[in-house]
C-alpha atoms as a PDB file:
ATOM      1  CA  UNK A   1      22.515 -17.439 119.474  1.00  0.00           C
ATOM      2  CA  UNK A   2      22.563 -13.788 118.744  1.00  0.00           C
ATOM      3  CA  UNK A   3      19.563 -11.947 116.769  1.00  0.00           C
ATOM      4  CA  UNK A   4      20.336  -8.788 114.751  1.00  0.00           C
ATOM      5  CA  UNK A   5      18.528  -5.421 114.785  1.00  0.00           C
ATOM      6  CA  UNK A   6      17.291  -3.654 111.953  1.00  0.00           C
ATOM      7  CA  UNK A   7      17.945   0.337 111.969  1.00  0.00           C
ATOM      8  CA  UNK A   8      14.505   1.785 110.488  1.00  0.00           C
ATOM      9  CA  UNK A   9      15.897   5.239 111.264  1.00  0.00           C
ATOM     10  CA  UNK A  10      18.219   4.569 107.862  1.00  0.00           C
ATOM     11  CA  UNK A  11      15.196   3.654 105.966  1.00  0.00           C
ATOM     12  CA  UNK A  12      13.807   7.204 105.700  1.00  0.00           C
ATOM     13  CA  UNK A  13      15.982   8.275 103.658  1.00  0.00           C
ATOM     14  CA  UNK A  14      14.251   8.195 100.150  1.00  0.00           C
ATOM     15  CA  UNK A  15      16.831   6.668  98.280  1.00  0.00           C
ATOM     16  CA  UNK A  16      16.246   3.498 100.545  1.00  0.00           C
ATOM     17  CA  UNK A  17      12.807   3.597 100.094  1.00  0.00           C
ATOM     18  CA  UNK A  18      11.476   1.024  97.329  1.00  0.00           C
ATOM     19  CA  UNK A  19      10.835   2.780  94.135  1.00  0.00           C
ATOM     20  CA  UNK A  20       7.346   2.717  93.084  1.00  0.00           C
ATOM     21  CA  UNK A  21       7.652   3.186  89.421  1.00  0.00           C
ATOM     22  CA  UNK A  22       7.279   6.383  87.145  1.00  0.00           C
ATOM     23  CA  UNK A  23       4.249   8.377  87.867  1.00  0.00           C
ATOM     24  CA  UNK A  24       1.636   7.764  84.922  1.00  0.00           C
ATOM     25  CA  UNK A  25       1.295  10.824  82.913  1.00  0.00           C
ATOM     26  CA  UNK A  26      -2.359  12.131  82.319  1.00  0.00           C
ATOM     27  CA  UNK A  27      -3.697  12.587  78.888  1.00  0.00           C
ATOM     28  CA  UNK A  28      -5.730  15.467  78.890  1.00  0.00           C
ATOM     29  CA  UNK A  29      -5.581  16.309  75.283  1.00  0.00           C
ATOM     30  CA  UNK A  30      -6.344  12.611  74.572  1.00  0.00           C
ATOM     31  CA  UNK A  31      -8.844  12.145  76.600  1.00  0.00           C
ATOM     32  CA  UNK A  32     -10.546  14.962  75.316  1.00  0.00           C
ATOM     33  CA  UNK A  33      -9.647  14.590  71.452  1.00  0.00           C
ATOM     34  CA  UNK A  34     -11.040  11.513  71.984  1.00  0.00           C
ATOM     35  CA  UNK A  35     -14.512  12.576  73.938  1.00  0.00           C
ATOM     36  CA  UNK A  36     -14.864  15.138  71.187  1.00  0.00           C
ATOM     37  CA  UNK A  37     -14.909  12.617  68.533  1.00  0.00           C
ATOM     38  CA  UNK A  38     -17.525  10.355  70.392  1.00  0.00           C
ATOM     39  CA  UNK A  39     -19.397  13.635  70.437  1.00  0.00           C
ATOM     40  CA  UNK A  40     -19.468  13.633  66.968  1.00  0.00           C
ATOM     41  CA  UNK A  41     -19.977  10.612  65.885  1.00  0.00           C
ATOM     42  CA  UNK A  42     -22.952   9.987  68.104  1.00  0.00           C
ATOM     43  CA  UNK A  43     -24.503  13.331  67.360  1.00  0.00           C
ATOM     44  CA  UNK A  44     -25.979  12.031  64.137  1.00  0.00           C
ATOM     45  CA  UNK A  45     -26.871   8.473  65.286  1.00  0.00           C
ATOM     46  CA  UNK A  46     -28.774  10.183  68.354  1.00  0.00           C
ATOM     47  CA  UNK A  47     -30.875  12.902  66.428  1.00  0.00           C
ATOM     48  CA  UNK A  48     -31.730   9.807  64.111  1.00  0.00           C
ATOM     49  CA  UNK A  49     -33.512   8.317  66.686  1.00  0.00           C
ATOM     50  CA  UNK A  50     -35.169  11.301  67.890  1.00  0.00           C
ATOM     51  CA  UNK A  51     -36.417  12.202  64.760  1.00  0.00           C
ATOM     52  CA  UNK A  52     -37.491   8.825  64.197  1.00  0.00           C
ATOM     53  CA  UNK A  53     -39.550   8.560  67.544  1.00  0.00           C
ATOM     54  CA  UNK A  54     -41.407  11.684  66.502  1.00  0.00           C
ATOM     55  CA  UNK A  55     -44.673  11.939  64.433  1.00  0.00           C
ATOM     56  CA  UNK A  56     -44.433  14.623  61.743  1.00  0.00           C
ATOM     57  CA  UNK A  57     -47.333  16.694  62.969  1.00  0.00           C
ATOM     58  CA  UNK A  58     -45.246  17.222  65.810  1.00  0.00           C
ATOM     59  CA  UNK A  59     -42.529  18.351  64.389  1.00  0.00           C
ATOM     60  CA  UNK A  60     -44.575  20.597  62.212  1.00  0.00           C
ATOM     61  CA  UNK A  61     -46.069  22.334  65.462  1.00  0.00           C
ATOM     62  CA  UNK A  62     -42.831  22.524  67.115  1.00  0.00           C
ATOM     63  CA  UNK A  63     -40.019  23.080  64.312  1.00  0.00           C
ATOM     64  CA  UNK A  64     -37.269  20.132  63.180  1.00  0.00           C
ATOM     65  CA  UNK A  65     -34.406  21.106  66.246  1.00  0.00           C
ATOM     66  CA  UNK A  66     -37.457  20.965  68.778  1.00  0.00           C
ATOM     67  CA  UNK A  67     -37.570  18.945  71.643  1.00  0.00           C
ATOM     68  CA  UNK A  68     -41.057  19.375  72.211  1.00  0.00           C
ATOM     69  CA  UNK A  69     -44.186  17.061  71.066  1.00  0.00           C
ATOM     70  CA  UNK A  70     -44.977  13.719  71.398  1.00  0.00           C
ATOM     71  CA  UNK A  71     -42.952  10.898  71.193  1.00  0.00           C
ATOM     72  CA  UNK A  72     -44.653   7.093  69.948  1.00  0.00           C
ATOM     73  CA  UNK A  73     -43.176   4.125  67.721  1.00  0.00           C
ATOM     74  CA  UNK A  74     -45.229   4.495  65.016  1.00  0.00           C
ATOM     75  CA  UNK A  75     -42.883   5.942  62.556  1.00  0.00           C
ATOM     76  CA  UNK A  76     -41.048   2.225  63.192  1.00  0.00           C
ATOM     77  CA  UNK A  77     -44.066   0.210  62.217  1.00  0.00           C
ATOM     78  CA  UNK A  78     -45.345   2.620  59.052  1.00  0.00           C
ATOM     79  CA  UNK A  79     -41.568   1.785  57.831  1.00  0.00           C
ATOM     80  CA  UNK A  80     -41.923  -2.007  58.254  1.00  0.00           C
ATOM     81  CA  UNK A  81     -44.833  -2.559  56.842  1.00  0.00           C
ATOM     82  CA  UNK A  82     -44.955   0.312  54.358  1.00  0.00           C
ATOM     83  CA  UNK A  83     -41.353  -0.477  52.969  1.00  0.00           C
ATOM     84  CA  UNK A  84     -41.464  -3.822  53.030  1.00  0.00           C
ATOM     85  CA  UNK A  85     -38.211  -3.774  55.149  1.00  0.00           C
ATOM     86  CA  UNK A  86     -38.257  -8.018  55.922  1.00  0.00           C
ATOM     87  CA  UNK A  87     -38.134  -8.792  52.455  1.00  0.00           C
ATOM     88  CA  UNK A  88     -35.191  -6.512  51.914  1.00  0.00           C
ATOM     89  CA  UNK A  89     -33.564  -7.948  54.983  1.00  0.00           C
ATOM     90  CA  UNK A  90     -33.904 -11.187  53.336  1.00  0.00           C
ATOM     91  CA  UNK A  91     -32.043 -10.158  50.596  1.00  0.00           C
ATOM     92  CA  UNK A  92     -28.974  -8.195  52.042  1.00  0.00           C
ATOM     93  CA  UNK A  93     -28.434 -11.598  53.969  1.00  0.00           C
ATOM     94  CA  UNK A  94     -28.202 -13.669  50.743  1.00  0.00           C
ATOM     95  CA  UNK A  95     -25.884 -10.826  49.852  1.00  0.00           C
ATOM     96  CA  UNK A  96     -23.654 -10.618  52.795  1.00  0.00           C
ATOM     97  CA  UNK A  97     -23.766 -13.930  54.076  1.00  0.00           C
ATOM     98  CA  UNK A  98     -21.411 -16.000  50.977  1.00  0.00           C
ATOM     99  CA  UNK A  99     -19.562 -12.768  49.806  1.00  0.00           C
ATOM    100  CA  UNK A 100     -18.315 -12.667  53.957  1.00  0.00           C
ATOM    101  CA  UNK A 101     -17.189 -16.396  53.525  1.00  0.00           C
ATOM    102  CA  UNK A 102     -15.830 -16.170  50.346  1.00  0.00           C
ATOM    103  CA  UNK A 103     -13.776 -12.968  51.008  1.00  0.00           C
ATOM    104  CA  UNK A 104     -12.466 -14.597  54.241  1.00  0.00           C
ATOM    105  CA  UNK A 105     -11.834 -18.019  52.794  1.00  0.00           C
ATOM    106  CA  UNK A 106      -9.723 -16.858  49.298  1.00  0.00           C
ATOM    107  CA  UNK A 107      -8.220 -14.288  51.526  1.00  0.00           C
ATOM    108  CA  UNK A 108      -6.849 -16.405  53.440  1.00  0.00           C
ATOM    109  CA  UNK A 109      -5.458 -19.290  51.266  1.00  0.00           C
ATOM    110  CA  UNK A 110      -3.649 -16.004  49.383  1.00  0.00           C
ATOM    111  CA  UNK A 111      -2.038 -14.606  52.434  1.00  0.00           C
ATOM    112  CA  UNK A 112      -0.909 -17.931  53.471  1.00  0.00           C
ATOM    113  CA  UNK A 113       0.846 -18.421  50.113  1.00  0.00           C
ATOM    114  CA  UNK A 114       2.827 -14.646  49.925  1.00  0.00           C
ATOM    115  CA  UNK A 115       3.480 -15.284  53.695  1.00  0.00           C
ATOM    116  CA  UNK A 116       4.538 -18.415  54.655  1.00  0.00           C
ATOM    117  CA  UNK A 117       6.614 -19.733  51.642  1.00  0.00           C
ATOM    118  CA  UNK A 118       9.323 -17.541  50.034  1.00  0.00           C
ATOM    119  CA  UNK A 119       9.104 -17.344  45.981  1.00  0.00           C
ATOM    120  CA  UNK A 120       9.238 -14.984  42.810  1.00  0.00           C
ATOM    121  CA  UNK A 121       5.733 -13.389  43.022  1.00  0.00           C
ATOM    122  CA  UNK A 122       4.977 -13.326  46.435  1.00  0.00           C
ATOM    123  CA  UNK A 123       5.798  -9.798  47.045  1.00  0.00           C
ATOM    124  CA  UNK A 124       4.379  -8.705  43.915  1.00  0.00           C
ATOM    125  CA  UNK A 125       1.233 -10.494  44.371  1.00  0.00           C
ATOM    126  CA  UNK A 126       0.810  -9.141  47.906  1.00  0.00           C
ATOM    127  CA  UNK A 127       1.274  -5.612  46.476  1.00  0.00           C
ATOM    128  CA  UNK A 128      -1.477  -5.967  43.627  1.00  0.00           C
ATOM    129  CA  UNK A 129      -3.981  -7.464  45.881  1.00  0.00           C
ATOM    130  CA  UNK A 130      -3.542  -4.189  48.094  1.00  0.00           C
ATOM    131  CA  UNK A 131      -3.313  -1.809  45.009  1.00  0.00           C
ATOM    132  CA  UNK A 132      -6.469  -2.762  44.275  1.00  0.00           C
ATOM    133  CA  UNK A 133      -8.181  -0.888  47.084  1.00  0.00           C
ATOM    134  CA  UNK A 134      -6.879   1.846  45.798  1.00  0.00           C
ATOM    135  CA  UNK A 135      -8.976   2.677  42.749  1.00  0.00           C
ATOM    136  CA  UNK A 136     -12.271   4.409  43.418  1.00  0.00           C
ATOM    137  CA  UNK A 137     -15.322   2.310  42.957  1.00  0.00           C
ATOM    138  CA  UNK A 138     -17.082   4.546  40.447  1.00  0.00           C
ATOM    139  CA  UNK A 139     -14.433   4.154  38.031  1.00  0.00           C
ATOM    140  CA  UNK A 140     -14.643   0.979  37.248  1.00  0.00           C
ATOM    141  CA  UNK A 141     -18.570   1.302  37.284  1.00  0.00           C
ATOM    142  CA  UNK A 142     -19.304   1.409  33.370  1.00  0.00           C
ATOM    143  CA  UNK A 143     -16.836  -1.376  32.414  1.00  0.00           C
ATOM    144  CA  UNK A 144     -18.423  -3.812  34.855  1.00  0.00           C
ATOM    145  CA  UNK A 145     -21.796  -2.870  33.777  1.00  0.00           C
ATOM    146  CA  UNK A 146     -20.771  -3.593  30.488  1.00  0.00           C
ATOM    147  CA  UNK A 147     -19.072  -6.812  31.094  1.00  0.00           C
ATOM    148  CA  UNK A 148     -21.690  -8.174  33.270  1.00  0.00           C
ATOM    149  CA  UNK A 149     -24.308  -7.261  30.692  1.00  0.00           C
ATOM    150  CA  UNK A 150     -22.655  -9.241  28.172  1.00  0.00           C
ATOM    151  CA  UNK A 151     -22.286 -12.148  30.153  1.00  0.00           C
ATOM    152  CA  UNK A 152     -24.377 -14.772  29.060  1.00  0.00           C
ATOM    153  CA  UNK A 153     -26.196 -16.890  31.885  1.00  0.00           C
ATOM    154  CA  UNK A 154     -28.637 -19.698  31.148  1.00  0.00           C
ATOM    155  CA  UNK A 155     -32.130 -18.465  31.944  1.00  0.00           C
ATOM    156  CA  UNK A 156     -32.449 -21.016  34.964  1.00  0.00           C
ATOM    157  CA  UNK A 157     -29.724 -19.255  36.574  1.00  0.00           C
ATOM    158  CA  UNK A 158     -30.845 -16.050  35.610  1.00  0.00           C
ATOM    159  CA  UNK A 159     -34.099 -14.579  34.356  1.00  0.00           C
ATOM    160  CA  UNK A 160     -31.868 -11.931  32.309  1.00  0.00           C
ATOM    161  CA  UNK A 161     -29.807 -13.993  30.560  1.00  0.00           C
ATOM    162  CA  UNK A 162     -26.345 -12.249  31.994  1.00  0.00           C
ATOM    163  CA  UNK A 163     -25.195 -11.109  35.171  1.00  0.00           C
ATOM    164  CA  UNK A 164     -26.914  -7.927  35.861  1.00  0.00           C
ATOM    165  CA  UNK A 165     -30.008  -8.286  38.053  1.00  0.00           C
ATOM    166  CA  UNK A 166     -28.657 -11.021  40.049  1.00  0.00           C
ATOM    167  CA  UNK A 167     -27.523 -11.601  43.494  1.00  0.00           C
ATOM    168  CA  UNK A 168     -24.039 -13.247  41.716  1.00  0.00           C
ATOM    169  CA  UNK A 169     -23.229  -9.640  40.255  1.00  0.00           C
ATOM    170  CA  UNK A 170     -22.742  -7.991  43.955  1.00  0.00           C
ATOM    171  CA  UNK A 171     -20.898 -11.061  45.366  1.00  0.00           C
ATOM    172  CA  UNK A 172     -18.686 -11.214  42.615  1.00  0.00           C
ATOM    173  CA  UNK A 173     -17.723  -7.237  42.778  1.00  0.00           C
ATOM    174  CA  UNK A 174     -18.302  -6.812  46.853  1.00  0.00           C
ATOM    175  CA  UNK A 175     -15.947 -10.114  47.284  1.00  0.00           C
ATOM    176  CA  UNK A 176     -13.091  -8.584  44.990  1.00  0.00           C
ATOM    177  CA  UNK A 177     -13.032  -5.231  46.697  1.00  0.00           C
ATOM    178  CA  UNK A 178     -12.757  -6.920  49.942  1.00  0.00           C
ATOM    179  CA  UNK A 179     -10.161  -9.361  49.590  1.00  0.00           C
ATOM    180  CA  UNK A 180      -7.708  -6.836  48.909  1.00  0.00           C
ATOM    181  CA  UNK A 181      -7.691  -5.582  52.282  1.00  0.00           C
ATOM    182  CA  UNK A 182      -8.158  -8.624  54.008  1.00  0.00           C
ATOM    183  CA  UNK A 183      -5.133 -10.504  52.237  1.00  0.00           C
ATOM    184  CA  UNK A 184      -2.842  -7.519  53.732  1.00  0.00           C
ATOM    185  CA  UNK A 185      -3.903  -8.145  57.011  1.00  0.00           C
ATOM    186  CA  UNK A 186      -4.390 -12.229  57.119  1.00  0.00           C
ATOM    187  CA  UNK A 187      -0.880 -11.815  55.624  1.00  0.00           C
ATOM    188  CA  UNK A 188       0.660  -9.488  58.290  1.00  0.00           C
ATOM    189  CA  UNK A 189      -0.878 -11.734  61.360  1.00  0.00           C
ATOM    190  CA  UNK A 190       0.987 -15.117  59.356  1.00  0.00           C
ATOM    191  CA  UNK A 191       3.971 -13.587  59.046  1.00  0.00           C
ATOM    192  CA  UNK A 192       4.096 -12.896  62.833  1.00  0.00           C
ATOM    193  CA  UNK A 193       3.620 -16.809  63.404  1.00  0.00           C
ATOM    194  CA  UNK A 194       6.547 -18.756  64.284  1.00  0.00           C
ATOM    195  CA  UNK A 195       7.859 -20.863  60.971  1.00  0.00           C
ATOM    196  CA  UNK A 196       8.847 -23.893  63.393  1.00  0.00           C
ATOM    197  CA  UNK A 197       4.882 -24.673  63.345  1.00  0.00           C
ATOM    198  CA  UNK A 198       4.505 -24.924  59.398  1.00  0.00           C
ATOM    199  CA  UNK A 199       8.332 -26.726  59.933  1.00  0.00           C
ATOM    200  CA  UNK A 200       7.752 -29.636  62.237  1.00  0.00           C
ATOM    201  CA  UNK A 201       4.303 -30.459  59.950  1.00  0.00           C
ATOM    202  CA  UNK A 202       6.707 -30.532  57.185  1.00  0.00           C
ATOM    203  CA  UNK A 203       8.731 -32.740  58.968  1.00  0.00           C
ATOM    204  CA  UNK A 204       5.959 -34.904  60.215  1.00  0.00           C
ATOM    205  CA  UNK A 205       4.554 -35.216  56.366  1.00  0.00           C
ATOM    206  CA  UNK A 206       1.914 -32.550  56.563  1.00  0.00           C
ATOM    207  CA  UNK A 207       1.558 -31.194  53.104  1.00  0.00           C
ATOM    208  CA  UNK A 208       0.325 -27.576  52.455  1.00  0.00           C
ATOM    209  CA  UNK A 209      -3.403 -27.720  52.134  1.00  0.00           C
ATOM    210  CA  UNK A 210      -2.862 -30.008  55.813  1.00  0.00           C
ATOM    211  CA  UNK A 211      -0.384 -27.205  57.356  1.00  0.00           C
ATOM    212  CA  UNK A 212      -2.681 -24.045  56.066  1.00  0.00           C
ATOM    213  CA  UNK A 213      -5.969 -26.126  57.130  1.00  0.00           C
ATOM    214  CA  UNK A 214      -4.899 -27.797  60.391  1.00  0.00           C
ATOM    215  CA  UNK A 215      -2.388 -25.099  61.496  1.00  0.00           C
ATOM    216  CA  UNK A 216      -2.674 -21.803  60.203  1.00  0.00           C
ATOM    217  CA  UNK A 217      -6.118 -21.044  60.456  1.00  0.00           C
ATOM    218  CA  UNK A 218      -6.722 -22.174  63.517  1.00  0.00           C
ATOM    219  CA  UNK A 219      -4.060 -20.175  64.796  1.00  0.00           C
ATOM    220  CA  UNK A 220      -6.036 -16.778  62.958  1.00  0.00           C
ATOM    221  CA  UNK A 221      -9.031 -17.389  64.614  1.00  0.00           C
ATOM    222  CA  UNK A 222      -8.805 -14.011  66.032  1.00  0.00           C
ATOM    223  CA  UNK A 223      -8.040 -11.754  62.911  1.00  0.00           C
ATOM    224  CA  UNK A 224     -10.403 -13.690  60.574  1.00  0.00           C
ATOM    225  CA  UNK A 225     -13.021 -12.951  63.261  1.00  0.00           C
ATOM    226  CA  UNK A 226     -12.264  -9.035  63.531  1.00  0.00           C
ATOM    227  CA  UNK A 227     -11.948  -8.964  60.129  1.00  0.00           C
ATOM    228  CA  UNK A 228     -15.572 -11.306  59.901  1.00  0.00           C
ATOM    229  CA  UNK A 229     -17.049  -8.687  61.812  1.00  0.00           C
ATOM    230  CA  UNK A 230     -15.677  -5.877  59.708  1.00  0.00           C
ATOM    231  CA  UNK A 231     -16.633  -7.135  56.431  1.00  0.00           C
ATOM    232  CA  UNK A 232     -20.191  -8.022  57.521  1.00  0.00           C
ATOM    233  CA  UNK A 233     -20.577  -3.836  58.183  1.00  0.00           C
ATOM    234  CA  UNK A 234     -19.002  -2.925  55.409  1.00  0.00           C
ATOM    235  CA  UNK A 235     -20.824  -5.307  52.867  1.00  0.00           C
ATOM    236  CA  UNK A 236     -24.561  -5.094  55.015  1.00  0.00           C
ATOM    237  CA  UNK A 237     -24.066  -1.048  54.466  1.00  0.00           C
ATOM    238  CA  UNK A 238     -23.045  -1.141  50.493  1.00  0.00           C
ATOM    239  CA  UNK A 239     -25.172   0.862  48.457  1.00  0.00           C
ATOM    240  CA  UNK A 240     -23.229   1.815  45.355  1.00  0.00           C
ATOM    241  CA  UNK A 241     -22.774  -2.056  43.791  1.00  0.00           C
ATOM    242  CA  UNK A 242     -26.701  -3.118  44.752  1.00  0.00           C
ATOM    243  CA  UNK A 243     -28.059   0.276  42.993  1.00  0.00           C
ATOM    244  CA  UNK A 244     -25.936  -0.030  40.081  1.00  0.00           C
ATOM    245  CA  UNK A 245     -26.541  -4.060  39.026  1.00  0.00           C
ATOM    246  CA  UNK A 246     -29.431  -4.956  40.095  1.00  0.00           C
ATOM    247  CA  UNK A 247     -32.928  -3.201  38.588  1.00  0.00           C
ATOM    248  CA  UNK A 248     -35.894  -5.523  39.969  1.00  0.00           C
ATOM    249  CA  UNK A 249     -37.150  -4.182  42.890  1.00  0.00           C
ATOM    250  CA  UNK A 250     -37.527  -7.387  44.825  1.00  0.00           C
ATOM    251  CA  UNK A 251     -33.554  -8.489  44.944  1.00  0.00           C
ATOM    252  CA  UNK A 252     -32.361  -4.944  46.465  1.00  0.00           C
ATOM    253  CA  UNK A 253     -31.226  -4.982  49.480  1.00  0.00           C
ATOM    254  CA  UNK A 254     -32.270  -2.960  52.575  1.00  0.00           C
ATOM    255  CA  UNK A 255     -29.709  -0.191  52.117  1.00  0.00           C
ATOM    256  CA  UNK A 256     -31.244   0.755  48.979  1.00  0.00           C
ATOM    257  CA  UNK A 257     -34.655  -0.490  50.053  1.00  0.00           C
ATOM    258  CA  UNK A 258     -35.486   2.227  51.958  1.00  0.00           C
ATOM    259  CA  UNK A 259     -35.878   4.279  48.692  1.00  0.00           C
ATOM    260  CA  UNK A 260     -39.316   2.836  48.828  1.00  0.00           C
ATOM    261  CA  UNK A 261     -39.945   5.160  51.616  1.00  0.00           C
ATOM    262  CA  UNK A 262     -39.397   8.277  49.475  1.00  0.00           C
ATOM    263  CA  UNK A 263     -42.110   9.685  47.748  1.00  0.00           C
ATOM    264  CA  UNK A 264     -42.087  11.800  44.608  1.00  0.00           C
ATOM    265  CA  UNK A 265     -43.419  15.142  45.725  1.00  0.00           C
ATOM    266  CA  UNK A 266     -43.417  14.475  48.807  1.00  0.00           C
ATOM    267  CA  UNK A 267     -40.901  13.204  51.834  1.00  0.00           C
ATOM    268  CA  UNK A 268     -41.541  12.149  55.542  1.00  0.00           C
ATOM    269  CA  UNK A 269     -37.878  12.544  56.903  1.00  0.00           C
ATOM    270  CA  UNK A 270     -39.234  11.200  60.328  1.00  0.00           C
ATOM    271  CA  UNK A 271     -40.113   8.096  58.417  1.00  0.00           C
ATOM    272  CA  UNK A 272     -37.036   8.023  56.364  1.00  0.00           C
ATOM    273  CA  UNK A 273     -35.416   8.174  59.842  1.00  0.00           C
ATOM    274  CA  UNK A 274     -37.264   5.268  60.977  1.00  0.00           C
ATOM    275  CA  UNK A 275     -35.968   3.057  58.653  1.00  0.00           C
ATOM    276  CA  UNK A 276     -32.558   4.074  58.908  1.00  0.00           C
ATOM    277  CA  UNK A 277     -32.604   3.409  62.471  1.00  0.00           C
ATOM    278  CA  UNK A 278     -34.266  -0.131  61.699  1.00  0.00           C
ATOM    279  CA  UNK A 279     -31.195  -1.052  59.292  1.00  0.00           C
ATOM    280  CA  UNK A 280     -28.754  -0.356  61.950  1.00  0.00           C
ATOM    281  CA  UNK A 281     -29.993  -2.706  64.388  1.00  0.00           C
ATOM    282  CA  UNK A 282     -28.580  -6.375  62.387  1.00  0.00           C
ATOM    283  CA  UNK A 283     -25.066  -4.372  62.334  1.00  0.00           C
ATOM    284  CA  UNK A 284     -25.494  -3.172  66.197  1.00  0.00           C
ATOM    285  CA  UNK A 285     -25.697  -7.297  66.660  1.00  0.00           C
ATOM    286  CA  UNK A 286     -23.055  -8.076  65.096  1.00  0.00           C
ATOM    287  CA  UNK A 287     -20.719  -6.068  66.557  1.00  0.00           C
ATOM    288  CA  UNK A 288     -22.189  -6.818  69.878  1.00  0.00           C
ATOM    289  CA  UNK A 289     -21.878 -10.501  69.504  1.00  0.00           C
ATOM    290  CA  UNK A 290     -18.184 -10.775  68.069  1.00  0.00           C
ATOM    291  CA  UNK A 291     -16.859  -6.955  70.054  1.00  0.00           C
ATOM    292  CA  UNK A 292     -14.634  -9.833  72.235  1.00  0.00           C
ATOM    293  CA  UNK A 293     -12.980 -11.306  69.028  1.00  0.00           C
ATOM    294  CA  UNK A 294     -12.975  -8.273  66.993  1.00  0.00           C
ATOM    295  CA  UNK A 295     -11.267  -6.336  70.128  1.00  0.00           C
ATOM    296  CA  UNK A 296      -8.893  -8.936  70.299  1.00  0.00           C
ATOM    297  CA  UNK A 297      -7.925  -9.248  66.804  1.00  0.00           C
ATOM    298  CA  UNK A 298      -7.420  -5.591  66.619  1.00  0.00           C
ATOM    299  CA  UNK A 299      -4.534  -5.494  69.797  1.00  0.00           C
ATOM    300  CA  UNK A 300      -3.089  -8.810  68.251  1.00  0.00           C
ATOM    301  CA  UNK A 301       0.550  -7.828  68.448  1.00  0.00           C
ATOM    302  CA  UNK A 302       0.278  -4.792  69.728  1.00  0.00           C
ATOM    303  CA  UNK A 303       3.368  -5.797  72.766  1.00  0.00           C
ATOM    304  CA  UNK A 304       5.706  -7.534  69.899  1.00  0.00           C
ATOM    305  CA  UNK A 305       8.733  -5.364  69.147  1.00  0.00           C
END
């Protein structure tokens, strides 16, 4: 039995050597496009706080851009109390809470339709829905007023006898400017699907409500939770639609609440501050609790060609 020797000598030579890839490039100008744009983005968000955490007799010693003074947590609890902030958080949940549902849910029934089955309208359907986002919302300000104010409700449902001064007004408009944007991207994510799933139901006597229930939404879990998580921000922070239909008081809000912190001769930025800073905080949450599924749902076919 005879063994064989390996030469190593021959191995030195570099094109025997295993290659170990293409060297990864550095991206300096990324890296610092990017840093630059955290910069300035956090640069407001972190004098917020600052200004909120001190009292105004300190920065009426020291000047506005001074570090210098004392800083408490009373600005927080003057806002809370003074503003009336939980009663306003009540109300931007009754707000956001359906007009998130019902945005995802219609949404999603009219991307399944322009996506998954091939007919006249689909394309043209698909292409209003996303026009819509286009107009601004001020134009369409007056005629809504109008319409809404001339829209008879009984007084149980309302005590104004139409629309305006109602929770319905805001979840009406909010939902229709939102499902725009979320049809084109439900739509885009079903289209990526395979069609043998929606196929073999078919086959098996699944009808459409069964494959769109049983199938397709399951299978979106991960957009309609990024896009969840974005329309809870964008509907929580609306301040146009709540300003403009509702007039009592008691049913705004707390992006518009904190008007109530606003004096007429007189303003306390550090407490205006303070109350910003509080409304962030149910946003902050959210994003915290869903970041997983709303990173995921943004990277969702990222790697297919």
């Amino acid at each position: 039995m005879t063994t064989s020797v390996v030469d190593t000598t021959k191995l030195t030579s570099p094109l025997d050597r295993p290659s170990a890839g293409p060297v990864g490039k550095r991206h300096y100008g990324t890296h610092i496009f990017l840093t630059v744009m955290a910069i300035m983005w956090l640069t407001p968000l972190l004098w917020t706080v600052l200004t909120a955490l001190r009292p105004k007799s300190s920065v009426d010693k020291h000047g506005y851009f001074s570090l210098k003074g004392t800083y408490n947590f009373d600005n927080f609890t003057k806002a809370w109390n003074q503003a009336g902030l939980q009663k306003y958080f009540v109300n931007s949940l009754i707000i956001t809470v359906p007009t998130v549902i019902l945005t995802i849910f219609l949404a999603s029934m009219m991307a399944f339709a322009v996506s998954r089955f091939t007919w006249k309208f689909n394309v043209t359907l698909l292409v209003m829905f996303t026009a819509g986002n286009l107009l601004p919302p001020q134009v369409l300000a007056a005629p809504l007023f109008e319409m809404f104010k001339h829209t008879s409700l009984p007084y149980s449902v309302s005590d104004s006898g139409n629309l305006l001064n109602t929770y319905y007004s805001v979840i009406i408009v909010d939902t229709a400017f939102q499902i725009g944007f979320c049809t084109f991207v439900l739509s885009n994510y079903m289209k990526a699907l395979p069609d043998d799933l929606t196929e073999a139901a078919l086959v098996d006597g699944a009808g459409v409500w069964r494959q769109y229930i049983s199938i397709i939404l399951p299978l979106c879990r991960p957009a309609l939770a990024a896009l969840a998580t974005l329309e809870t921000i964008f509907i929580y922070n609306d301040f146009f639609w709540p300003l403009l239909f509702i007039q009592n008081g008691d049913r705004l809000p707390i992006t518009t609440g904190i008007k109530n912190l606003q004096g007429q001769f007189f303003q306390d930025y550090n407490l205006i501050a303070a109350g910003a800073t509080i409304t962030v905080i149910p946003t902050l949450v959210v994003y915290v609790l869903l970041q997983r599924h709303f990173v995921a749902g943004l990277t969702l076919g990222a790697s297919k060609g």
